[in-house]
PDB file of N, CA and C in Angstrom:
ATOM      1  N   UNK A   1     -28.905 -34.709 -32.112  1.00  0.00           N
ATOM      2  CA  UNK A   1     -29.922 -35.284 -31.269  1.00  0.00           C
ATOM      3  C   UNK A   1     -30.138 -34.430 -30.010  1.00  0.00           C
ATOM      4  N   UNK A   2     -29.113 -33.943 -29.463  1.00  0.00           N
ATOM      5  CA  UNK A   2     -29.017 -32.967 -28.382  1.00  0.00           C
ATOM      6  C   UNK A   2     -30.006 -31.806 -28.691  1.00  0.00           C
ATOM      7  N   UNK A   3     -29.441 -31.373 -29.777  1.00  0.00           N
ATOM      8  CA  UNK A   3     -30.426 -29.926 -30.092  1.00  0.00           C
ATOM      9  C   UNK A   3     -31.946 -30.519 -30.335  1.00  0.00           C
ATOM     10  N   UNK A   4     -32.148 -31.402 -30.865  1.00  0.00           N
ATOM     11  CA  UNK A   4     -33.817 -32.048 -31.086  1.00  0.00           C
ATOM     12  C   UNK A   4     -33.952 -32.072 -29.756  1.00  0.00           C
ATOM     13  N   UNK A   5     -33.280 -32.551 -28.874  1.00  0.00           N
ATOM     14  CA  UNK A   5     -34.236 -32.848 -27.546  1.00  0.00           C
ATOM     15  C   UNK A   5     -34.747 -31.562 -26.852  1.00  0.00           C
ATOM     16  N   UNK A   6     -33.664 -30.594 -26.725  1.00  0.00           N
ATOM     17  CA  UNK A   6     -33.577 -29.343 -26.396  1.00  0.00           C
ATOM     18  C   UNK A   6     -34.457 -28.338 -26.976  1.00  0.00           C
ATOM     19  N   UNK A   7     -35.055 -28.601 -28.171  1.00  0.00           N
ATOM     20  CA  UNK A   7     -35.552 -27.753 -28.646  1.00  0.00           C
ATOM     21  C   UNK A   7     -37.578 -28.481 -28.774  1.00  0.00           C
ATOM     22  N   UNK A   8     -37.225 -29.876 -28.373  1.00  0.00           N
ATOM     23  CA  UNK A   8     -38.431 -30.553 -27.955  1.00  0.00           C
ATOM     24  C   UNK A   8     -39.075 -29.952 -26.416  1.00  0.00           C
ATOM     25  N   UNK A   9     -38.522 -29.850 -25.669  1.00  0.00           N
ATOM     26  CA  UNK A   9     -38.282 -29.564 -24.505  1.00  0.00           C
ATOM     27  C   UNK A   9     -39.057 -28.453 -24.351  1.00  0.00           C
ATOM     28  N   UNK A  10     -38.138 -27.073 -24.772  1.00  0.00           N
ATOM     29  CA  UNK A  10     -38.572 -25.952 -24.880  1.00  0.00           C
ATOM     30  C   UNK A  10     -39.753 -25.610 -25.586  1.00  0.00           C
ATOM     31  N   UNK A  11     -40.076 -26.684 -26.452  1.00  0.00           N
ATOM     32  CA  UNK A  11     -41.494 -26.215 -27.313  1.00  0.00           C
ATOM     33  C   UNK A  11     -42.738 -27.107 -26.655  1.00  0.00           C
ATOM     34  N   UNK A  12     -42.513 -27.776 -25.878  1.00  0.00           N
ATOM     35  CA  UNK A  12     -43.413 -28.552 -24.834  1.00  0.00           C
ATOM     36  C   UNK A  12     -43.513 -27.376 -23.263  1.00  0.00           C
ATOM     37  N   UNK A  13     -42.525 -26.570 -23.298  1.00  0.00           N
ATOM     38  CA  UNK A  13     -42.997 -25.803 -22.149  1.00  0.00           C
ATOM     39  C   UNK A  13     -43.915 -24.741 -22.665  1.00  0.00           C
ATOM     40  N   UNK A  14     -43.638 -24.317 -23.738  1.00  0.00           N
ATOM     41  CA  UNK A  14     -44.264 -23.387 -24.505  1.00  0.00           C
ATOM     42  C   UNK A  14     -45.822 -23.935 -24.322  1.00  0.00           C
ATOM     43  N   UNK A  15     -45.986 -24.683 -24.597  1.00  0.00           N
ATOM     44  CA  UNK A  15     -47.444 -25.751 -24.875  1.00  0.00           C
ATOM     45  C   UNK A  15     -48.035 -26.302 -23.405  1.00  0.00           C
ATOM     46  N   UNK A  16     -47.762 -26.172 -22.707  1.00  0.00           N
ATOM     47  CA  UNK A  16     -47.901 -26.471 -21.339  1.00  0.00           C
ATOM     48  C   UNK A  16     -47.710 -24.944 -20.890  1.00  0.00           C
ATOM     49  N   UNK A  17     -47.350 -23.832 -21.408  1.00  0.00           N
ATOM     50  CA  UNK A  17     -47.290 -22.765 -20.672  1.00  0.00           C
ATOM     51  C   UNK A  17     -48.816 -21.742 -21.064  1.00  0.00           C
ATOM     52  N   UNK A  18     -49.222 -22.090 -22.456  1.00  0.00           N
ATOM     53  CA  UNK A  18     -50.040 -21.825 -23.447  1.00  0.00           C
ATOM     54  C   UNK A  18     -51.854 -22.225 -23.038  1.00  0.00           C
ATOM     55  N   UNK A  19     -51.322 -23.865 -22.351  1.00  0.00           N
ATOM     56  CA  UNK A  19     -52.608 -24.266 -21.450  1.00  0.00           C
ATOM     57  C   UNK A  19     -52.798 -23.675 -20.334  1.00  0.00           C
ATOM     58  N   UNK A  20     -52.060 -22.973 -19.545  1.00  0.00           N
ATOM     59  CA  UNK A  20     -52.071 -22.432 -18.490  1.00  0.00           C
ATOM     60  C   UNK A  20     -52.610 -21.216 -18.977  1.00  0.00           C
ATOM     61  N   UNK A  21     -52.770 -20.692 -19.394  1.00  0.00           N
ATOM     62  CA  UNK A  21     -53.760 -19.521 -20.356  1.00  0.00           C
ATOM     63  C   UNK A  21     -52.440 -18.515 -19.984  1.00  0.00           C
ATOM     64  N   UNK A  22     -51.031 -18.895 -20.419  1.00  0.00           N
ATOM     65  CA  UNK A  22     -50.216 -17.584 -20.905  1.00  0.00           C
ATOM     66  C   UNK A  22     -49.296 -17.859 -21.856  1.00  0.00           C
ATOM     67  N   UNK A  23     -48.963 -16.989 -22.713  1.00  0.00           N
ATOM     68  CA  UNK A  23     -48.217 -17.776 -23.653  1.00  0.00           C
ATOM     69  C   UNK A  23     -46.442 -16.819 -24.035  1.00  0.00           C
ATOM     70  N   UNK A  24     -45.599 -17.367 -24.210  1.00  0.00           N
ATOM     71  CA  UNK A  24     -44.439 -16.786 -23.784  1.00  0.00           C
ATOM     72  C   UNK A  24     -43.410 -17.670 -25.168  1.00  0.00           C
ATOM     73  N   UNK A  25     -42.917 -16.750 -25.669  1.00  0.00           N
ATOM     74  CA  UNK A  25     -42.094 -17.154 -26.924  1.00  0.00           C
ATOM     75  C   UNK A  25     -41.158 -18.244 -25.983  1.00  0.00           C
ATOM     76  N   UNK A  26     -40.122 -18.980 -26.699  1.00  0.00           N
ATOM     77  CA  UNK A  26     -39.134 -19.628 -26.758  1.00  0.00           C
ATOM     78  C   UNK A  26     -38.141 -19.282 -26.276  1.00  0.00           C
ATOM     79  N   UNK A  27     -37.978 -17.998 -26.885  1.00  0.00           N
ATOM     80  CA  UNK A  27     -36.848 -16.929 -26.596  1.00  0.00           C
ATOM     81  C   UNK A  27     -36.971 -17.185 -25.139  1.00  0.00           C
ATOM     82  N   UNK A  28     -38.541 -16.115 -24.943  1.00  0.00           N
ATOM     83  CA  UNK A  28     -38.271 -15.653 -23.190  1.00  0.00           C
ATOM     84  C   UNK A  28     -38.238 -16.780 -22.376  1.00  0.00           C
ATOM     85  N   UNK A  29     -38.867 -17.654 -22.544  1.00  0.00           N
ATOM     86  CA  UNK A  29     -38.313 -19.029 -21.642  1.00  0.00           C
ATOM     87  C   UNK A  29     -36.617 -19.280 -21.532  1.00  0.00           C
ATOM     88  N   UNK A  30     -35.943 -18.964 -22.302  1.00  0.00           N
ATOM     89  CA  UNK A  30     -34.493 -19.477 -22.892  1.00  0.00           C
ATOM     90  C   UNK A  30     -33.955 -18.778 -21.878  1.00  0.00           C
ATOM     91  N   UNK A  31     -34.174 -17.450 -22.057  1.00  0.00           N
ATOM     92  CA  UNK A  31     -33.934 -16.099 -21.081  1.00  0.00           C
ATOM     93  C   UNK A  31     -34.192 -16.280 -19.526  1.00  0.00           C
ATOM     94  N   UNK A  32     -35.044 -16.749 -19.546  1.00  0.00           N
ATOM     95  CA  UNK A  32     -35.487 -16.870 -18.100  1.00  0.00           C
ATOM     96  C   UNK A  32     -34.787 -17.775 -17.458  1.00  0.00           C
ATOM     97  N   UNK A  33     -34.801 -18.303 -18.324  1.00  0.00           N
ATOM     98  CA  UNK A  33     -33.828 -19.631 -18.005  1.00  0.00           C
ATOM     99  C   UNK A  33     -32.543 -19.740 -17.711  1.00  0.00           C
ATOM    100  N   UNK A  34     -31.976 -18.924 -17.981  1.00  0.00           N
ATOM    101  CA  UNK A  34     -30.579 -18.751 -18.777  1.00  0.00           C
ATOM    102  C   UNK A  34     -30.426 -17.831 -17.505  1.00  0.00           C
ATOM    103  N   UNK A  35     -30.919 -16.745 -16.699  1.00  0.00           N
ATOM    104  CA  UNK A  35     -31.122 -16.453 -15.782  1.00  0.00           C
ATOM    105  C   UNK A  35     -30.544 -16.813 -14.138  1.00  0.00           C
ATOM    106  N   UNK A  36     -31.661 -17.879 -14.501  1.00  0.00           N
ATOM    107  CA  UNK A  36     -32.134 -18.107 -13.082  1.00  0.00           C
ATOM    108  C   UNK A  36     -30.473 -19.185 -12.435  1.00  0.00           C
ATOM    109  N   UNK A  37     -30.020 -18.713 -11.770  1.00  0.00           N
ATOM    110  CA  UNK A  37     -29.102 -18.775 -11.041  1.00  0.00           C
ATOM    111  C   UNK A  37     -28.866 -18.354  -9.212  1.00  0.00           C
ATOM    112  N   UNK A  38     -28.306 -19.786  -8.484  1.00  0.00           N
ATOM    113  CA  UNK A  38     -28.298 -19.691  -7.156  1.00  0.00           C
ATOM    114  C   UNK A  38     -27.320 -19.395  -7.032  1.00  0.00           C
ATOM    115  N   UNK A  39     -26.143 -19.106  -5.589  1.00  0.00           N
ATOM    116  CA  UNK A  39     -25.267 -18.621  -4.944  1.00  0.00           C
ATOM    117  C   UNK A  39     -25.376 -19.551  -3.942  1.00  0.00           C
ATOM    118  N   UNK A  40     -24.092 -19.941  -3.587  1.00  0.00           N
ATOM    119  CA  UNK A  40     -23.805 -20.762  -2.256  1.00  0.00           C
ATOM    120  C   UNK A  40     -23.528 -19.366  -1.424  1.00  0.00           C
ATOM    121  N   UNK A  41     -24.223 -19.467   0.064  1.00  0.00           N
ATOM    122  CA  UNK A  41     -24.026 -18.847   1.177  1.00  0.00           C
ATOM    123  C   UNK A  41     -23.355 -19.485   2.101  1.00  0.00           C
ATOM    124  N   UNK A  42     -21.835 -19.389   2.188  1.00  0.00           N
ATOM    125  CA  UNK A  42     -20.892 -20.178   3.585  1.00  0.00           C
ATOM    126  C   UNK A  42     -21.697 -20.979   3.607  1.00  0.00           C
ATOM    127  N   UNK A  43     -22.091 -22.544   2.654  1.00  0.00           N
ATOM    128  CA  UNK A  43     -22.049 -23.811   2.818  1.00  0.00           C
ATOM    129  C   UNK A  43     -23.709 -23.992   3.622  1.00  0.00           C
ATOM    130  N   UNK A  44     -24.216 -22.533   3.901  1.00  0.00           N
ATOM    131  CA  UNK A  44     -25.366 -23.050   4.802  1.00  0.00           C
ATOM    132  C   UNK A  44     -27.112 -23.223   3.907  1.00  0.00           C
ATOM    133  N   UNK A  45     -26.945 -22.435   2.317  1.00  0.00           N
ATOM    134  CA  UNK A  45     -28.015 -22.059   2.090  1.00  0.00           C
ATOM    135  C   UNK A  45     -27.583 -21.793   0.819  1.00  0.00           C
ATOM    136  N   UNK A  46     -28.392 -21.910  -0.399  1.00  0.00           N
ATOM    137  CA  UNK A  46     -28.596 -21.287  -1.627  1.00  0.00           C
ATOM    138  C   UNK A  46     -29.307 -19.972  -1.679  1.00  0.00           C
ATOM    139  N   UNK A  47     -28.870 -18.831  -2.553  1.00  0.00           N
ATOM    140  CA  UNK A  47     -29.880 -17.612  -2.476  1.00  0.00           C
ATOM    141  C   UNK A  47     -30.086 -17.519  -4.364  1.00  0.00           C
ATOM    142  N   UNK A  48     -30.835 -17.333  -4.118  1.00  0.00           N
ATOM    143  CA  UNK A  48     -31.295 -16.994  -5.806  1.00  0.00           C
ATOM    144  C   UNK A  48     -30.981 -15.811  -6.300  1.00  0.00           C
ATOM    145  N   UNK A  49     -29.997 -15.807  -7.420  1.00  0.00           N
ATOM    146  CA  UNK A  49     -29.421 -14.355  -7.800  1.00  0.00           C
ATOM    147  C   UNK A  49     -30.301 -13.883  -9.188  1.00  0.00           C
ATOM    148  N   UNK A  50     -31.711 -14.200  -8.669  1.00  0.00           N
ATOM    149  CA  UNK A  50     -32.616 -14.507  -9.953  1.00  0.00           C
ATOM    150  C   UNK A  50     -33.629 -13.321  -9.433  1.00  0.00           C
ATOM    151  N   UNK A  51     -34.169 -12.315 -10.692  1.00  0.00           N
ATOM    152  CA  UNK A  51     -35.475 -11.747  -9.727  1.00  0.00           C
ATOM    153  C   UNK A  51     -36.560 -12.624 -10.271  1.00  0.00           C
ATOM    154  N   UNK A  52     -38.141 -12.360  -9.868  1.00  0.00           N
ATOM    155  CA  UNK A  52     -39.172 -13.315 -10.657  1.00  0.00           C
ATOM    156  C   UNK A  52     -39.106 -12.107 -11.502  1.00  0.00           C
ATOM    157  N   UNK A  53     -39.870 -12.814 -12.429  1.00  0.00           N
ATOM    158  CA  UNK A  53     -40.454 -12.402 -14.120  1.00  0.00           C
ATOM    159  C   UNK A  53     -42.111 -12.917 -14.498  1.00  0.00           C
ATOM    160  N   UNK A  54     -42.458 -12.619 -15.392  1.00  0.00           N
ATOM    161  CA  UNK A  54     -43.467 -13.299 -15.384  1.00  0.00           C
ATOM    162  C   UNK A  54     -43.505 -14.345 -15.885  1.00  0.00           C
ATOM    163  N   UNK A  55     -42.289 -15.068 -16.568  1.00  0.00           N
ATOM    164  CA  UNK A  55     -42.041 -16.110 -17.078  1.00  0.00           C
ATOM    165  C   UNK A  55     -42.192 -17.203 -16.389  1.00  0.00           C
ATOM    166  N   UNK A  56     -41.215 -16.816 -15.130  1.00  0.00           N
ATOM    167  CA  UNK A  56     -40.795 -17.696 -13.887  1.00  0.00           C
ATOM    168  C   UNK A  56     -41.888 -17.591 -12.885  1.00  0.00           C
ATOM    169  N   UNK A  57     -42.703 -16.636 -12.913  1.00  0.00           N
ATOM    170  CA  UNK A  57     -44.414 -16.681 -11.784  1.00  0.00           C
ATOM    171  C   UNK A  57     -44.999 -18.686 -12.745  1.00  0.00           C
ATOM    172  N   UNK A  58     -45.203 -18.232 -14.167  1.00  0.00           N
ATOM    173  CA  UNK A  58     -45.883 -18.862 -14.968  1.00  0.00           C
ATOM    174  C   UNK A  58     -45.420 -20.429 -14.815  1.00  0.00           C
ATOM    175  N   UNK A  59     -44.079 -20.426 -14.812  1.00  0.00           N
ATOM    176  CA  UNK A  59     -43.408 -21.644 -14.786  1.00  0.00           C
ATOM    177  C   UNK A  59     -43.497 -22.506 -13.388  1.00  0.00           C
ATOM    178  N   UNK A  60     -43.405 -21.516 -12.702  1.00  0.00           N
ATOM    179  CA  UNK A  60     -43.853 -22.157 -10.912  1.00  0.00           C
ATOM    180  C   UNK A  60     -45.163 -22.567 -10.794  1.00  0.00           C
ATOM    181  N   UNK A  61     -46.064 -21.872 -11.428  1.00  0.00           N
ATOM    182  CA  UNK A  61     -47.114 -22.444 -11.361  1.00  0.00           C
ATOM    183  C   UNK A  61     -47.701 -23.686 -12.489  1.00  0.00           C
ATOM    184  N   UNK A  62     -47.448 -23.852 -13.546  1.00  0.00           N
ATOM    185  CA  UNK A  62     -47.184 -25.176 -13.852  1.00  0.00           C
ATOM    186  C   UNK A  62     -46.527 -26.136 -13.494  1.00  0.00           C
ATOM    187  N   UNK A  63     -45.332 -25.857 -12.828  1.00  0.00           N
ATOM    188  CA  UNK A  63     -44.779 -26.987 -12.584  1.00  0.00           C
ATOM    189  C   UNK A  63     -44.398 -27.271 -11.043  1.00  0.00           C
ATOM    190  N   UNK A  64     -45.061 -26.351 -10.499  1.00  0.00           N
ATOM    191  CA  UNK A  64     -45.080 -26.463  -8.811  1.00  0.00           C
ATOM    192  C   UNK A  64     -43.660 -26.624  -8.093  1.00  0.00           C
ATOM    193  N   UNK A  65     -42.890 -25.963  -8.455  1.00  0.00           N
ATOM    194  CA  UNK A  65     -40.966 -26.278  -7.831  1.00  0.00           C
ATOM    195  C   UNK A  65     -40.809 -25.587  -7.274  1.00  0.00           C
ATOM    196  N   UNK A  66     -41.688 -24.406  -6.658  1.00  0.00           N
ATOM    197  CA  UNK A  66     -41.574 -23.319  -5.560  1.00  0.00           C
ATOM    198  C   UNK A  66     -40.275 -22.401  -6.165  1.00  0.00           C
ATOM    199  N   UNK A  67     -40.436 -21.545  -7.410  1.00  0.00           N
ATOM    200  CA  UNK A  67     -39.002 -20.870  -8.254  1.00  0.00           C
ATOM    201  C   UNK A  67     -39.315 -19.810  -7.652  1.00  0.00           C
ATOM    202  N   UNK A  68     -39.936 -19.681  -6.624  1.00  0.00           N
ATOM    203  CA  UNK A  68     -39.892 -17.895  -6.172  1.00  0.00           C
ATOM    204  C   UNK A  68     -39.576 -17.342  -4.988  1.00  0.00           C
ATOM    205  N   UNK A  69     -38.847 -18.203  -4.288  1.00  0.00           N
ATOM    206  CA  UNK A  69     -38.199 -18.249  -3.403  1.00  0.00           C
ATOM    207  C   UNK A  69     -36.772 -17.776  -3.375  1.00  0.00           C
ATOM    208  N   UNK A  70     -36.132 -16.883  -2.576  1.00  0.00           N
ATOM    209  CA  UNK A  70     -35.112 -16.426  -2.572  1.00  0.00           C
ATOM    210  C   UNK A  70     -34.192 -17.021  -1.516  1.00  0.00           C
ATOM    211  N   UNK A  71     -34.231 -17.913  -0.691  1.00  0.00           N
ATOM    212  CA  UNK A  71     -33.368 -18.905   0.331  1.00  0.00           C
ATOM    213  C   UNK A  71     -34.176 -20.020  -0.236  1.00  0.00           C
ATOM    214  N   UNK A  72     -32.770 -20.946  -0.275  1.00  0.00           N
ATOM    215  CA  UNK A  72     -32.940 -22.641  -0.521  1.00  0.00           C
ATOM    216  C   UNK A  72     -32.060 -23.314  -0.137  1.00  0.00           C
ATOM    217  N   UNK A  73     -32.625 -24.427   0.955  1.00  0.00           N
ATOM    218  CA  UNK A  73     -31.722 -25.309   1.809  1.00  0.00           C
ATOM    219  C   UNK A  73     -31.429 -26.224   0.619  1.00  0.00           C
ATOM    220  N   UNK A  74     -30.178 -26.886   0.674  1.00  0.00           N
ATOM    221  CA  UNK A  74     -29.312 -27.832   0.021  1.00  0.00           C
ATOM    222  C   UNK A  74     -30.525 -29.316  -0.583  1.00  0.00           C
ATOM    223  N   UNK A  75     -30.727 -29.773   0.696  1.00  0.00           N
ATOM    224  CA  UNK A  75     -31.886 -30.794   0.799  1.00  0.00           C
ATOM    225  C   UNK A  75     -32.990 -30.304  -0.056  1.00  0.00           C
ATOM    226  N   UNK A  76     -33.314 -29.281   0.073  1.00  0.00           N
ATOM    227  CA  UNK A  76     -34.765 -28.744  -0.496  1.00  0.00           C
ATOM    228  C   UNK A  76     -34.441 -28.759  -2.313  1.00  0.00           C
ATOM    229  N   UNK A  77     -33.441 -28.073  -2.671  1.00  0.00           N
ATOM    230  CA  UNK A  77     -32.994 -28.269  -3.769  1.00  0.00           C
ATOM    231  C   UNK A  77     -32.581 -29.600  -4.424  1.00  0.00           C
ATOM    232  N   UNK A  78     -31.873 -30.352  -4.262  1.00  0.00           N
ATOM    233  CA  UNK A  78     -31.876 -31.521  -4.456  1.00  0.00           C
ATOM    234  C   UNK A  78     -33.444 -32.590  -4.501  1.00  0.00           C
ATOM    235  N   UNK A  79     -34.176 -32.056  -3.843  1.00  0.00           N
ATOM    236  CA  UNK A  79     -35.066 -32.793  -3.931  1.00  0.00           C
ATOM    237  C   UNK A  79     -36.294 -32.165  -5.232  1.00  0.00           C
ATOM    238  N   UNK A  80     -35.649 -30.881  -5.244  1.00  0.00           N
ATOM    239  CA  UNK A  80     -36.339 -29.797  -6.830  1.00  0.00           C
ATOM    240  C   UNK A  80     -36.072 -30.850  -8.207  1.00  0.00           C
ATOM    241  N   UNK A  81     -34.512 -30.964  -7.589  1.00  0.00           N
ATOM    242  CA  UNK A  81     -33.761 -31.684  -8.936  1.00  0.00           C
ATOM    243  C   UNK A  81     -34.311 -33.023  -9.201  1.00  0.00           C
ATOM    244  N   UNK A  82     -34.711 -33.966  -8.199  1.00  0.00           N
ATOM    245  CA  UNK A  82     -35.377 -35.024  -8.485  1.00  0.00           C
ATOM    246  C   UNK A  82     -36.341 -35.449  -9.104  1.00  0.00           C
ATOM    247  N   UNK A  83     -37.430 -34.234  -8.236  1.00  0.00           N
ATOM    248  CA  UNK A  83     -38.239 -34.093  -9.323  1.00  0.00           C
ATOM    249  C   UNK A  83     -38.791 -33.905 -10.574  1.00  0.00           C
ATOM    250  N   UNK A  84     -37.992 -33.419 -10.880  1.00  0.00           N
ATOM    251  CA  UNK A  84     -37.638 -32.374 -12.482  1.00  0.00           C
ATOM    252  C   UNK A  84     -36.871 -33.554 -13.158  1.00  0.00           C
ATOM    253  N   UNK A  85     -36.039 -34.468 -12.475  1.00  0.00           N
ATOM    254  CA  UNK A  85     -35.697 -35.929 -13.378  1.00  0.00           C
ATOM    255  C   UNK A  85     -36.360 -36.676 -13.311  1.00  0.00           C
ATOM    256  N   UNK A  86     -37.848 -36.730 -12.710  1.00  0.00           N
ATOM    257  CA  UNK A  86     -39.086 -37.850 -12.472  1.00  0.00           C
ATOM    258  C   UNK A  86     -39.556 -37.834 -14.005  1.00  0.00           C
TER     259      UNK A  86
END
């Protein structure tokens, strides 16, 4: 059931990435994904150890979470995460 959801998921971004007039395998979403990783800075700040791609331009702009940002306050993130569980 895990993998159905997961693989529901990923083929709904695909399709939502596709309306946005770009279209990007599975794979490279997975990748991008698989990626994108923050860093705690001495407790004050997240830094993104992520570069953009065009995956992640594409994905910010569907889904408006501001992914291209390289500093992220604690608060600011958490409130990414909320959204993304709305």
């Amino acid at each position: 059931m895990i993998c159905y959801t997961a693989l529901l998921i990923y083929r709904l971004l695909e399709k939502k990435l596709d309306m946005y007039g770009t279209h990007f395998t599975v794979n490279n979403i997975i990748e991008t994904l698989d990626s994108m990783d923050v860093a705690n800075v001495e407790d004050m700040c997240y830094m993104s150890t992520y570069t953009s791609s065009r995956v992640c331009t594409a994905l910010n702009a569907v889904t408006g979470l501001g992914l291209d940002k390289k500093y992220y306050q604690p608060k600011e993130l958490n409130k990414k995460i909320k959204k993304i569980l709305k």
